[in-house]
N, C-alpha and C. Protein backbone atom coordinates (compact mmCIF):
# COMPACT_ATOMS: atom_id res chain seq x y z
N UNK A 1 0.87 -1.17 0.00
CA UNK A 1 0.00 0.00 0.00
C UNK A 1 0.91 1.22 0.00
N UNK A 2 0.15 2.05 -1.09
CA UNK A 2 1.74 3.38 -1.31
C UNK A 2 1.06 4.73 0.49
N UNK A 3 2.19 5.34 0.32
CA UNK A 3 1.84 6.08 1.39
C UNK A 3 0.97 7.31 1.57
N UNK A 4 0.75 7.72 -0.10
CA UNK A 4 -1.00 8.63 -0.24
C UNK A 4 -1.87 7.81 0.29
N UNK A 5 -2.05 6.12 -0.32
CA UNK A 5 -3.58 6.11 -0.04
C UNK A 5 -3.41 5.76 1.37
N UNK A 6 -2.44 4.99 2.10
CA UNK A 6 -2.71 4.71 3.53
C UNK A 6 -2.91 6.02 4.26
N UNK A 7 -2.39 7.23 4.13
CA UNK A 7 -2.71 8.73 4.93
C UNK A 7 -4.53 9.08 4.19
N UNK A 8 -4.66 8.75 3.20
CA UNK A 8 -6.11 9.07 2.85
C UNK A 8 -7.18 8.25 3.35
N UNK A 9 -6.89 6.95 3.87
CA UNK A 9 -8.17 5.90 4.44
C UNK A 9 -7.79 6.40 5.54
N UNK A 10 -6.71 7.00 6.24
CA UNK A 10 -6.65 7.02 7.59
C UNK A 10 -7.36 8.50 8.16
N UNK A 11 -7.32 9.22 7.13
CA UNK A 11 -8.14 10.75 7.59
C UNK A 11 -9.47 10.20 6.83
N UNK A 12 -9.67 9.45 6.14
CA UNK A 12 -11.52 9.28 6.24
C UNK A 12 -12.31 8.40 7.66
N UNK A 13 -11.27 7.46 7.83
CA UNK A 13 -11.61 6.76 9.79
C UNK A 13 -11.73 8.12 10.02
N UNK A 14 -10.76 8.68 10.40
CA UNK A 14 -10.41 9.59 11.74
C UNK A 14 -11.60 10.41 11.48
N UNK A 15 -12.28 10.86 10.13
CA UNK A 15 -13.12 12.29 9.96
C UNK A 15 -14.51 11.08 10.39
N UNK A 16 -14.56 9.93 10.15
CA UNK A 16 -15.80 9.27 10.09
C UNK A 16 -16.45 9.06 11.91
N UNK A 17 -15.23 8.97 12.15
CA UNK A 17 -14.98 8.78 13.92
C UNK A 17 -15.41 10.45 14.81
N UNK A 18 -15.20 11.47 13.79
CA UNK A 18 -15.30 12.65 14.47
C UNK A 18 -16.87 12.90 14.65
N UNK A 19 -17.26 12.81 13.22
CA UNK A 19 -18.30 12.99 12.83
C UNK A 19 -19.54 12.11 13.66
N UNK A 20 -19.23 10.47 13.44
CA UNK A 20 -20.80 10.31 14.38
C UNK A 20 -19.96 10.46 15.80
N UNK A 21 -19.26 11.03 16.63
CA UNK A 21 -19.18 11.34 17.95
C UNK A 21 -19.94 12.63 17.99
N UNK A 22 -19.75 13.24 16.79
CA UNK A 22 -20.83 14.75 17.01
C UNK A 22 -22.03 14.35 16.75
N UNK A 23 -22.46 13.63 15.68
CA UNK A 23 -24.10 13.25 15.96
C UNK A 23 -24.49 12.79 17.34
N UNK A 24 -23.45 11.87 17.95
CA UNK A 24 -24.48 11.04 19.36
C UNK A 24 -24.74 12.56 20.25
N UNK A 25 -23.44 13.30 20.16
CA UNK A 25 -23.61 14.36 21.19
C UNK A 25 -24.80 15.40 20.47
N UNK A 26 -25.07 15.75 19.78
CA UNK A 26 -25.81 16.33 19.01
C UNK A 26 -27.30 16.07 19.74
N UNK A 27 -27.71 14.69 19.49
CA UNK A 27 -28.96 13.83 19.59
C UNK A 27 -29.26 13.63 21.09
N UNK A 28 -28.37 13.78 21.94
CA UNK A 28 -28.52 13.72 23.38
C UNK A 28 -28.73 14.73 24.07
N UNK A 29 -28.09 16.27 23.47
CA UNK A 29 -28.35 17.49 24.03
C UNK A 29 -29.41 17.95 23.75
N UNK A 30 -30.00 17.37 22.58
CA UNK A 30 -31.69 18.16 22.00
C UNK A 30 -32.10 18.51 23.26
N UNK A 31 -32.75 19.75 23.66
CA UNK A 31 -33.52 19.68 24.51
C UNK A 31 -33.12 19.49 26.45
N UNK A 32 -31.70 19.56 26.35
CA UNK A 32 -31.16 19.02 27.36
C UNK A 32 -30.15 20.38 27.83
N UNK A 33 -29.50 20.27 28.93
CA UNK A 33 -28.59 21.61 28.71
C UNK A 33 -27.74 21.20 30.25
N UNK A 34 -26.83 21.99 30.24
CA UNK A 34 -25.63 21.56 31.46
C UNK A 34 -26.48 21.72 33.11
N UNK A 35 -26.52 20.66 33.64
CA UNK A 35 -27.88 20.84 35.22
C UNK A 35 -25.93 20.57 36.46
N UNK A 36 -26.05 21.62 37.15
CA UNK A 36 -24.73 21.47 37.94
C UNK A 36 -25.67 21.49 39.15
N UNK A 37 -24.39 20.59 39.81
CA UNK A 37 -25.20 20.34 41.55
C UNK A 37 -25.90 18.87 41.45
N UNK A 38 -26.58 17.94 40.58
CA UNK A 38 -27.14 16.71 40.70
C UNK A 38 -26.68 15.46 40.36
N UNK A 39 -25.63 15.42 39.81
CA UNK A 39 -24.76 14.03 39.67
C UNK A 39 -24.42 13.48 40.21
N UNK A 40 -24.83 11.95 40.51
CA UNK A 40 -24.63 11.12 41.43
C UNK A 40 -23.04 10.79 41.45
N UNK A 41 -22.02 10.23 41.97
CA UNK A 41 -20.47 10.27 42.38
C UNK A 41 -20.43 8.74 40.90
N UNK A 42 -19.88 9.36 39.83
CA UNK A 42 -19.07 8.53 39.10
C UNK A 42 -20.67 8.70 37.40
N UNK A 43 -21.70 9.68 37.56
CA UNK A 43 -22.66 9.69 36.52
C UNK A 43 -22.40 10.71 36.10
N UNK A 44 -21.42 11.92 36.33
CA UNK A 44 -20.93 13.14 35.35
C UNK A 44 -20.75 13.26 34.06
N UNK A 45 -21.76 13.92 33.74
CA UNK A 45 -21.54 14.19 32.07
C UNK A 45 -20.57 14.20 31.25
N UNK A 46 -19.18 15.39 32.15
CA UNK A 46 -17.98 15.33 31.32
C UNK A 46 -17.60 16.14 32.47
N UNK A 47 -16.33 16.90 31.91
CA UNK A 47 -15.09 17.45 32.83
C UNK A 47 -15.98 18.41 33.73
N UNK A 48 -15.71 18.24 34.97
CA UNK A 48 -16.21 19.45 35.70
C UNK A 48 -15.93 20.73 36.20
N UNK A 49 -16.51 21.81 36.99
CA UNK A 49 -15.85 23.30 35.90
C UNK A 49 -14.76 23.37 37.00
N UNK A 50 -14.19 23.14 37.99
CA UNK A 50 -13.03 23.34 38.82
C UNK A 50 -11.64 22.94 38.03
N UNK A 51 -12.02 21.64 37.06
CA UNK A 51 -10.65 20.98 36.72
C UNK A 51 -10.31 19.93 37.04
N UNK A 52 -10.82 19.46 38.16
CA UNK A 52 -10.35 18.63 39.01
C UNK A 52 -10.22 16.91 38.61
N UNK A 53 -11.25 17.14 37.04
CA UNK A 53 -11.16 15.54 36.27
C UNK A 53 -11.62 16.39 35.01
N UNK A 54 -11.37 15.53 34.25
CA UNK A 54 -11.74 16.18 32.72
C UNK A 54 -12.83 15.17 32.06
N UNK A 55 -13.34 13.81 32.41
CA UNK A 55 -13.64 13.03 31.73
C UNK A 55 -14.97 12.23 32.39
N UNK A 56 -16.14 12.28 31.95
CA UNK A 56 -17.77 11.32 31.93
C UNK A 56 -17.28 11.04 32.73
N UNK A 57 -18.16 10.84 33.98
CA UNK A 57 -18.03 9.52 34.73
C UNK A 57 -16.73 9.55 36.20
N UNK A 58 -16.38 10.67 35.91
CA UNK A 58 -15.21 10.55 37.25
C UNK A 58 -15.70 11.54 38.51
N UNK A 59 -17.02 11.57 38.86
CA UNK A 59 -17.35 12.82 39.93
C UNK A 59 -16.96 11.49 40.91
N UNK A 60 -16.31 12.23 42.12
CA UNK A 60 -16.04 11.38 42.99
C UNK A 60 -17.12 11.50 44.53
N UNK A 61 -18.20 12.66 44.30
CA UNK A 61 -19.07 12.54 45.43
C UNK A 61 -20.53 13.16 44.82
N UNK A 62 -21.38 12.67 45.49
CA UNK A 62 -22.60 13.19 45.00
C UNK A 62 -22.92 14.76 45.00
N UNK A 63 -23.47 14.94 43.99
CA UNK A 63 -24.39 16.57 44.54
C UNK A 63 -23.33 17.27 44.17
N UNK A 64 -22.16 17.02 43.92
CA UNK A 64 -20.74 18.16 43.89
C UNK A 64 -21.38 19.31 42.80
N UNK A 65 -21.08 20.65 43.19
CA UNK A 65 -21.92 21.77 42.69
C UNK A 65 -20.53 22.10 41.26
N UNK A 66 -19.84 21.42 41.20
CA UNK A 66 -19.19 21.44 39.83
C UNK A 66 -19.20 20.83 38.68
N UNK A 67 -19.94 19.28 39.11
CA UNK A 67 -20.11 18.38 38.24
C UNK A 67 -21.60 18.66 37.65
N UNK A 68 -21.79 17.80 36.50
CA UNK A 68 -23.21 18.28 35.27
C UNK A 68 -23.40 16.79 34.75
N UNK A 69 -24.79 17.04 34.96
CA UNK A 69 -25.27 15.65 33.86
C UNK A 69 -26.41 17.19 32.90
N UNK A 70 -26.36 16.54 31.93
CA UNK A 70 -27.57 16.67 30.86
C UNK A 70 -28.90 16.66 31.66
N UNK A 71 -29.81 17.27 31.32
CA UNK A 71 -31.39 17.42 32.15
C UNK A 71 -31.83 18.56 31.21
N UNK A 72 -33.46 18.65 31.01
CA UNK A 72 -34.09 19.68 30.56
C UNK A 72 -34.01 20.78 31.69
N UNK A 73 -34.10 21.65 31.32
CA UNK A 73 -34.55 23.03 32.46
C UNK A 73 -35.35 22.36 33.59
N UNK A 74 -36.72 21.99 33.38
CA UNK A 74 -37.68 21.66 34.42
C UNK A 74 -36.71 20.27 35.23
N UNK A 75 -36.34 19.75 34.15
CA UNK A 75 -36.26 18.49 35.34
C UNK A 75 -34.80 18.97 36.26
N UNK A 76 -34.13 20.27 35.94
CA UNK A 76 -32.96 20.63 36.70
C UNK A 76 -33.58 20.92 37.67
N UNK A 77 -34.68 21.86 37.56
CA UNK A 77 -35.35 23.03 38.99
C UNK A 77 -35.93 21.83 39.50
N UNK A 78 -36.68 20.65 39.12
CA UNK A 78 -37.35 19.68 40.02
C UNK A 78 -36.18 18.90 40.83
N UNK A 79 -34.87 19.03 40.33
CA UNK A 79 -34.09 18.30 41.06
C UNK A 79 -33.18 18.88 42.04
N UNK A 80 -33.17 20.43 42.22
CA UNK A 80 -32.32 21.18 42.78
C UNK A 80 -31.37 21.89 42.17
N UNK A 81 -30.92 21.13 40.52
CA UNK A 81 -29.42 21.96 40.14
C UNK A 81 -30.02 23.01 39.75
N UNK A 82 -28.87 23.36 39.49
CA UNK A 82 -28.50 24.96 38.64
C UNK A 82 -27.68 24.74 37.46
N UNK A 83 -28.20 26.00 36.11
CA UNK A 83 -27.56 25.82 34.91
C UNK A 83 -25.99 26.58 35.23
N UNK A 84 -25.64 26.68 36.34
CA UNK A 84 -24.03 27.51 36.33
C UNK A 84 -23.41 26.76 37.72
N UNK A 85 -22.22 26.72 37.19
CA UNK A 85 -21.60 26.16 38.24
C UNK A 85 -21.72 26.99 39.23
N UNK A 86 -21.29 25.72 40.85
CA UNK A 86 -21.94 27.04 42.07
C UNK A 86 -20.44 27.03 43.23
């Protein structure tokens, strides 16, 4: 295999890989928006706003007012969070 086409299948993976990671995220936020303060210890959306982990899934205590799961507006105020970190 010459070394154009192996760099050209390898940026169509890599763009194909980018791409549906933005659809799932796309399709999950419809309607959804950052709820801080209600994540159970290890159900965090993604990095939380202190720094302190960067990655889904690593809140290490409940309720932490830095960490975010996804929630509509109503179901944030029915649950206590807030759309800003606190």
């Amino acid at each position: 295999m010459n070394k154009a086409l192996f760099t050209a299948a390898l940026a169509g993976v890599i763009a194909t890989g980018f791409s549906a990671a933005y659809a799932d995220d796309s399709k999950m936020m419809e309607g959804q928006a950052k709820c801080y303060g209600i994540a159970k210890a290890g159900q965090n959306a993604c990095a939380n706003a202190s720094g302190s982990h960067a990655c889904k899934g690593q809140a290490k205590v409940d309720n932490d007012k830095g960490d975010f799961v996804l929630a509509t507006s109503a179901d944030c105020a029915k649950a206590g969070g807030s759309d800003k970190a606190m």
